[in-house]
N, C-alpha and C. Protein backbone atom coordinates (compact mmCIF):
# COMPACT_ATOMS: atom_id res chain seq x y z
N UNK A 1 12.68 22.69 -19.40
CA UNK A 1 13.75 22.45 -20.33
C UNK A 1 13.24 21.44 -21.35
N UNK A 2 13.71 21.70 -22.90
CA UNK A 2 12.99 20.67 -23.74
C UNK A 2 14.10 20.09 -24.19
N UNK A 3 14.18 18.97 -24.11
CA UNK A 3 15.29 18.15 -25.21
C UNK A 3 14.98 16.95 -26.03
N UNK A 4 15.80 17.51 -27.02
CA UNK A 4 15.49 16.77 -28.58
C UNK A 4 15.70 15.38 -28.53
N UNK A 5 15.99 14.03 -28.27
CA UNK A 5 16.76 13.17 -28.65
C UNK A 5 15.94 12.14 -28.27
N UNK A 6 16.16 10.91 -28.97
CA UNK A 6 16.07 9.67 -29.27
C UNK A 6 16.70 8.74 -28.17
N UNK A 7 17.93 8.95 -27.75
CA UNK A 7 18.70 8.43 -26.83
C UNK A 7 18.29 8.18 -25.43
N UNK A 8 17.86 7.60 -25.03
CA UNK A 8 17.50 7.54 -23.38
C UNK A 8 18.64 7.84 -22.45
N UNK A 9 19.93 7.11 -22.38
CA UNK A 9 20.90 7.67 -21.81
C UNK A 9 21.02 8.89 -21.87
N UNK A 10 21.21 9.29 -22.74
CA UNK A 10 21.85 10.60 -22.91
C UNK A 10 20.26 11.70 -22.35
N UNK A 11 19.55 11.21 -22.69
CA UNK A 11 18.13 11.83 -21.94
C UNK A 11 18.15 12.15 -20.33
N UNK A 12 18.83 11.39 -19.63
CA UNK A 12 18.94 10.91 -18.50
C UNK A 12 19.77 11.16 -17.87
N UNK A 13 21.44 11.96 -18.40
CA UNK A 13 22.48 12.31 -18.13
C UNK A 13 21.42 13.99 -17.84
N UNK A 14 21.31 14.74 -19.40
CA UNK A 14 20.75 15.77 -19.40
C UNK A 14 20.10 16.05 -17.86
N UNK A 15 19.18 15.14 -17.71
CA UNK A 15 18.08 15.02 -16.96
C UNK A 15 18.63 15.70 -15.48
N UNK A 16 19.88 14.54 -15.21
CA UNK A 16 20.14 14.43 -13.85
C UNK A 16 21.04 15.97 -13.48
N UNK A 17 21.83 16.27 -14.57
CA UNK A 17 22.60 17.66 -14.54
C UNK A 17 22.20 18.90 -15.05
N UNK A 18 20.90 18.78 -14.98
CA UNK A 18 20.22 20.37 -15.02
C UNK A 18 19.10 20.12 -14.39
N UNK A 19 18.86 21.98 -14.10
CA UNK A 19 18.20 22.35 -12.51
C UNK A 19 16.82 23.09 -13.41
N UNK A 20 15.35 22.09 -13.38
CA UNK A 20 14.68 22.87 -13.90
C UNK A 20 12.93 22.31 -13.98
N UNK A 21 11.98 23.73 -13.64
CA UNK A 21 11.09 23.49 -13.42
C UNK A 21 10.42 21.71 -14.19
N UNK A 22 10.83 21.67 -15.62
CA UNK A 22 10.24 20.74 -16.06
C UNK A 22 11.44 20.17 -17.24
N UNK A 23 11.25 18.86 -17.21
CA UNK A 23 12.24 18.53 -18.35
C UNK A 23 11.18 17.90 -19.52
N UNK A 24 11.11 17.98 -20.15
CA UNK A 24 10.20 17.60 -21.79
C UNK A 24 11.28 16.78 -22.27
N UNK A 25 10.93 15.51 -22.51
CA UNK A 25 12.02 14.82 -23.82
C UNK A 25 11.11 14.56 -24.95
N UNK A 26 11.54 15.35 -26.22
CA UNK A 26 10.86 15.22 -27.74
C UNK A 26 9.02 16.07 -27.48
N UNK A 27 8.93 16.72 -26.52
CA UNK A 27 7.55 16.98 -26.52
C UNK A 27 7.76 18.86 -26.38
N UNK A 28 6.81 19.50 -26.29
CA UNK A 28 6.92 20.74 -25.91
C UNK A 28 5.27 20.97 -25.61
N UNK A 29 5.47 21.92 -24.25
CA UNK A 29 4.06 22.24 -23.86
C UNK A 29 3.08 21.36 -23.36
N UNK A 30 3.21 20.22 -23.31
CA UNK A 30 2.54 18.92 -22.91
C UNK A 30 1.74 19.01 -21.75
N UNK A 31 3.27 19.58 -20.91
CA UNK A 31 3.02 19.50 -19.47
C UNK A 31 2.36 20.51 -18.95
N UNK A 32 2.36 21.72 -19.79
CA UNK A 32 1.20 22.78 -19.42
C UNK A 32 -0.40 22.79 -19.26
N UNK A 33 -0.46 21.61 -20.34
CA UNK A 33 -2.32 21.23 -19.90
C UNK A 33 -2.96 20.07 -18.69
N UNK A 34 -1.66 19.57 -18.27
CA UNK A 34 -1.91 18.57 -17.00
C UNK A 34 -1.94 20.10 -15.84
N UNK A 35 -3.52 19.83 -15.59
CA UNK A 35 -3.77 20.78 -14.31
C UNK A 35 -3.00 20.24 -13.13
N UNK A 36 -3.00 18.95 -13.17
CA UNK A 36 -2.39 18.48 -11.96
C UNK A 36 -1.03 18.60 -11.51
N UNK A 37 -0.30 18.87 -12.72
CA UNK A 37 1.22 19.17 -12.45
C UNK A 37 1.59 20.54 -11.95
N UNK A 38 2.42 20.77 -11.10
CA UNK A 38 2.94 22.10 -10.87
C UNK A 38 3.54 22.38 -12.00
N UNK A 39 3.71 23.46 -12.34
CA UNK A 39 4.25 24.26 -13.76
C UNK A 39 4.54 26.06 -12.91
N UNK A 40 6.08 25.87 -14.05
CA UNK A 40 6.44 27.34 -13.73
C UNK A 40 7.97 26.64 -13.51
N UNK A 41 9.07 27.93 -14.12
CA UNK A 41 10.60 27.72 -13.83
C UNK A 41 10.89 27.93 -12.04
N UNK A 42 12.42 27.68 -12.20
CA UNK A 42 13.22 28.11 -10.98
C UNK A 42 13.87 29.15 -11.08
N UNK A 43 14.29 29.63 -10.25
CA UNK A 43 15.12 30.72 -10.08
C UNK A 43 14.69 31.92 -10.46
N UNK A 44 15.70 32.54 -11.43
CA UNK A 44 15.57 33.87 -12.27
C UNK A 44 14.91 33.60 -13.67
N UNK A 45 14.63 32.30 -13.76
CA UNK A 45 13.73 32.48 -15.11
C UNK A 45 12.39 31.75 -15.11
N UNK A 46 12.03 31.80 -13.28
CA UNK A 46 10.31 31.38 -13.72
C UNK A 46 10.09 32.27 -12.46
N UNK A 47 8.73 32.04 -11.86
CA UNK A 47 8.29 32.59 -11.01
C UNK A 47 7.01 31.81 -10.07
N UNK A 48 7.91 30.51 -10.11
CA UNK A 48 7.80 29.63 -9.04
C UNK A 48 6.52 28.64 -9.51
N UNK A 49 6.19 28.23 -8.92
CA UNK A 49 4.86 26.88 -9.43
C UNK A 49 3.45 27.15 -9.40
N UNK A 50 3.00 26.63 -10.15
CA UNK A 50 1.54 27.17 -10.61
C UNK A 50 0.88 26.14 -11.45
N UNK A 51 -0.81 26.24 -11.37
CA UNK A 51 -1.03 24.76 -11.82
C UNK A 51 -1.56 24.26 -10.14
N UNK A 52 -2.39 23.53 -10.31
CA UNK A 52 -2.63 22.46 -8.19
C UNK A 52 -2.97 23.31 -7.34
N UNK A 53 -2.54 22.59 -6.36
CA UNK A 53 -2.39 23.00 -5.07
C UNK A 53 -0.59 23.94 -5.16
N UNK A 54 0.15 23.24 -5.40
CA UNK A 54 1.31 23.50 -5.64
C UNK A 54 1.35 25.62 -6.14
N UNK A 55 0.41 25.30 -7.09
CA UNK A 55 0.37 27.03 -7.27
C UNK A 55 -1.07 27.56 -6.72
N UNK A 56 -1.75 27.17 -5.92
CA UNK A 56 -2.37 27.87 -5.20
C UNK A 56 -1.33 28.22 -3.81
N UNK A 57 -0.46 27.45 -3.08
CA UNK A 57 0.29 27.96 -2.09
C UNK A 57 1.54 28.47 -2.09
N UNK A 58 2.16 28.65 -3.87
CA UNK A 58 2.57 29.44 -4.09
C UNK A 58 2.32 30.79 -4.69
N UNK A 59 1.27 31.04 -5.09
CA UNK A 59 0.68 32.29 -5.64
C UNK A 59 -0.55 32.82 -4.06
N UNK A 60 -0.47 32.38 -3.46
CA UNK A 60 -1.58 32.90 -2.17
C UNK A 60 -0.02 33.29 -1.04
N UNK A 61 -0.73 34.27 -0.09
CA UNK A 61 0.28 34.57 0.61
C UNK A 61 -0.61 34.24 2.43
N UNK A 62 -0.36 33.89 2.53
CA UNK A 62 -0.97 33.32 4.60
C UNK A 62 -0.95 34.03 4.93
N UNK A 63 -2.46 34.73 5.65
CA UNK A 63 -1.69 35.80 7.02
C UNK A 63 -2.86 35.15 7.90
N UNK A 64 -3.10 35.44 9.14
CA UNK A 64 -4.14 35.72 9.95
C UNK A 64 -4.90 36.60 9.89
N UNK A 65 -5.94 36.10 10.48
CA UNK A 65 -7.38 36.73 10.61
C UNK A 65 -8.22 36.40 11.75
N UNK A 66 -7.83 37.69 12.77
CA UNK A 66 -8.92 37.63 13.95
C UNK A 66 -9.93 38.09 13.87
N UNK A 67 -11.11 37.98 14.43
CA UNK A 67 -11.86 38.35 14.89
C UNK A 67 -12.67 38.64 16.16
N UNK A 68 -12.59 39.63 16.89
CA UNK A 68 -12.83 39.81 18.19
C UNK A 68 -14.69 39.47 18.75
N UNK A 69 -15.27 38.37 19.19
CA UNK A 69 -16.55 37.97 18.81
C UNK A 69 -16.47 38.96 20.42
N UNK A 70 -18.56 39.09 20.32
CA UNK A 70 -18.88 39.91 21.39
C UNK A 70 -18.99 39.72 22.59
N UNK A 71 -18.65 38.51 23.13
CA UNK A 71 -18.65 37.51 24.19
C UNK A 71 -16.94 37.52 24.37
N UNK A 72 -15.95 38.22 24.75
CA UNK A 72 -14.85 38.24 24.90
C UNK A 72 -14.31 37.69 26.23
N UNK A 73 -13.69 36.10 26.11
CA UNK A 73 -13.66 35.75 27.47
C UNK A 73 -11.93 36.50 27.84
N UNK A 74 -11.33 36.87 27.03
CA UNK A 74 -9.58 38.07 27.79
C UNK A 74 -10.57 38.34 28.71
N UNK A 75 -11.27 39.31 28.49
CA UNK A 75 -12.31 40.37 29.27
C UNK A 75 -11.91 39.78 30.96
N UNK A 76 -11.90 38.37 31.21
CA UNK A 76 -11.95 37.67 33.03
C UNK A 76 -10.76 37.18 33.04
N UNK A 77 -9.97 37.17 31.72
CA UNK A 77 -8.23 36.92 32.62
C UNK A 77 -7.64 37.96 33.12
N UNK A 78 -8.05 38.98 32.30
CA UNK A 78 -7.00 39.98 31.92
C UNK A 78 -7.24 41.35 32.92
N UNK A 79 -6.04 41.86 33.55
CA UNK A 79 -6.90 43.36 34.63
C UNK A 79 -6.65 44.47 33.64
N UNK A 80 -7.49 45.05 34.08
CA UNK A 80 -8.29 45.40 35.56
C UNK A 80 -9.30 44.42 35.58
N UNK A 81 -9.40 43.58 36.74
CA UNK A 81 -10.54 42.94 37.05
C UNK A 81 -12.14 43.51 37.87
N UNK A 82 -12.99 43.39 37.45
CA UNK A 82 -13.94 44.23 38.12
C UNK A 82 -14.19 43.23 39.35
N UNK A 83 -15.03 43.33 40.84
CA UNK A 83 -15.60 42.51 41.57
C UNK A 83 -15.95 41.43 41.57
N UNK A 84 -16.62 40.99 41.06
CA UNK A 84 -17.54 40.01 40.39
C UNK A 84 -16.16 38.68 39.89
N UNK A 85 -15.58 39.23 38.96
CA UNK A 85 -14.46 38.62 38.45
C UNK A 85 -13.43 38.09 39.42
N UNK A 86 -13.09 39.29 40.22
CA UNK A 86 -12.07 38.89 40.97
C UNK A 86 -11.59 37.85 41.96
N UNK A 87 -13.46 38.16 42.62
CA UNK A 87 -14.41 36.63 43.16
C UNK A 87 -14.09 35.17 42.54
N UNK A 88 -14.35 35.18 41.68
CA UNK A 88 -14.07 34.01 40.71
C UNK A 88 -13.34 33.74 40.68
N UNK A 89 -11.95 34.60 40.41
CA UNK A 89 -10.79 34.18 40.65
C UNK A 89 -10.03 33.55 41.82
N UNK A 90 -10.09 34.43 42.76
CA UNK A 90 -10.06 34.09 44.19
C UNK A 90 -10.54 32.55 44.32
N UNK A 91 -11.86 32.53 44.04
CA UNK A 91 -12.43 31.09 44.52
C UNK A 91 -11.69 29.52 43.88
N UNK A 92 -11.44 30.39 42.94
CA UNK A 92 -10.55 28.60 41.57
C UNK A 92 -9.55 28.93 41.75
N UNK A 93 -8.61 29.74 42.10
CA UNK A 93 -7.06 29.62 42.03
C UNK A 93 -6.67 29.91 43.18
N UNK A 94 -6.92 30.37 44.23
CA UNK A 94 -6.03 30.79 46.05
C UNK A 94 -7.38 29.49 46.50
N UNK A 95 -6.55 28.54 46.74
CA UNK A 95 -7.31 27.72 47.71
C UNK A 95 -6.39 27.38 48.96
């Protein structure tokens, strides 16, 4: 949001009663070349923050990523247990 005025109060009223990515007093665009600031509206007229960290974890989406390595220790919790295994088991857990 950009607003025109000279007035600090009245800067400050504005300020406190509107809902918005960025408030500008007497400037425009300023805040778009600070990399460090998040940038981008709310709601229905931005598409969330961008700019930082701030828009790297809003423009990236999380998921997981397994990878099953070739040494799979499930393989000795999990049955069917072969001989060998079962041994093992037996010996550390039924005492």
């Amino acid at each position: 949001l950009y607003y025109f005025d000279y007035n600090a109060d009245r800067a400050e009223y504005i300020a406190r009663r509107t809902h918005s990515g960025h408030f500008g007093i007497n400037q425009v665009l300023t805040h778009v070349a600070q990399d460090d600031l998040p940038f981008g509206g709310v709601g229905n007229s931005g598409m969330g923050k961008y700019h930082g960290p701030e828009g790297f974890f809003s423009l990236s989406h999380e998921r997981s990523v397994m990878l099953k390595p070739r040494f799979y220790a499930f393989k000795m919790i999990l049955p069917p247990f072969n001989t060998s295994i079962h041994k093992i088991l037996q010996k550390t857990l039924i005492r």
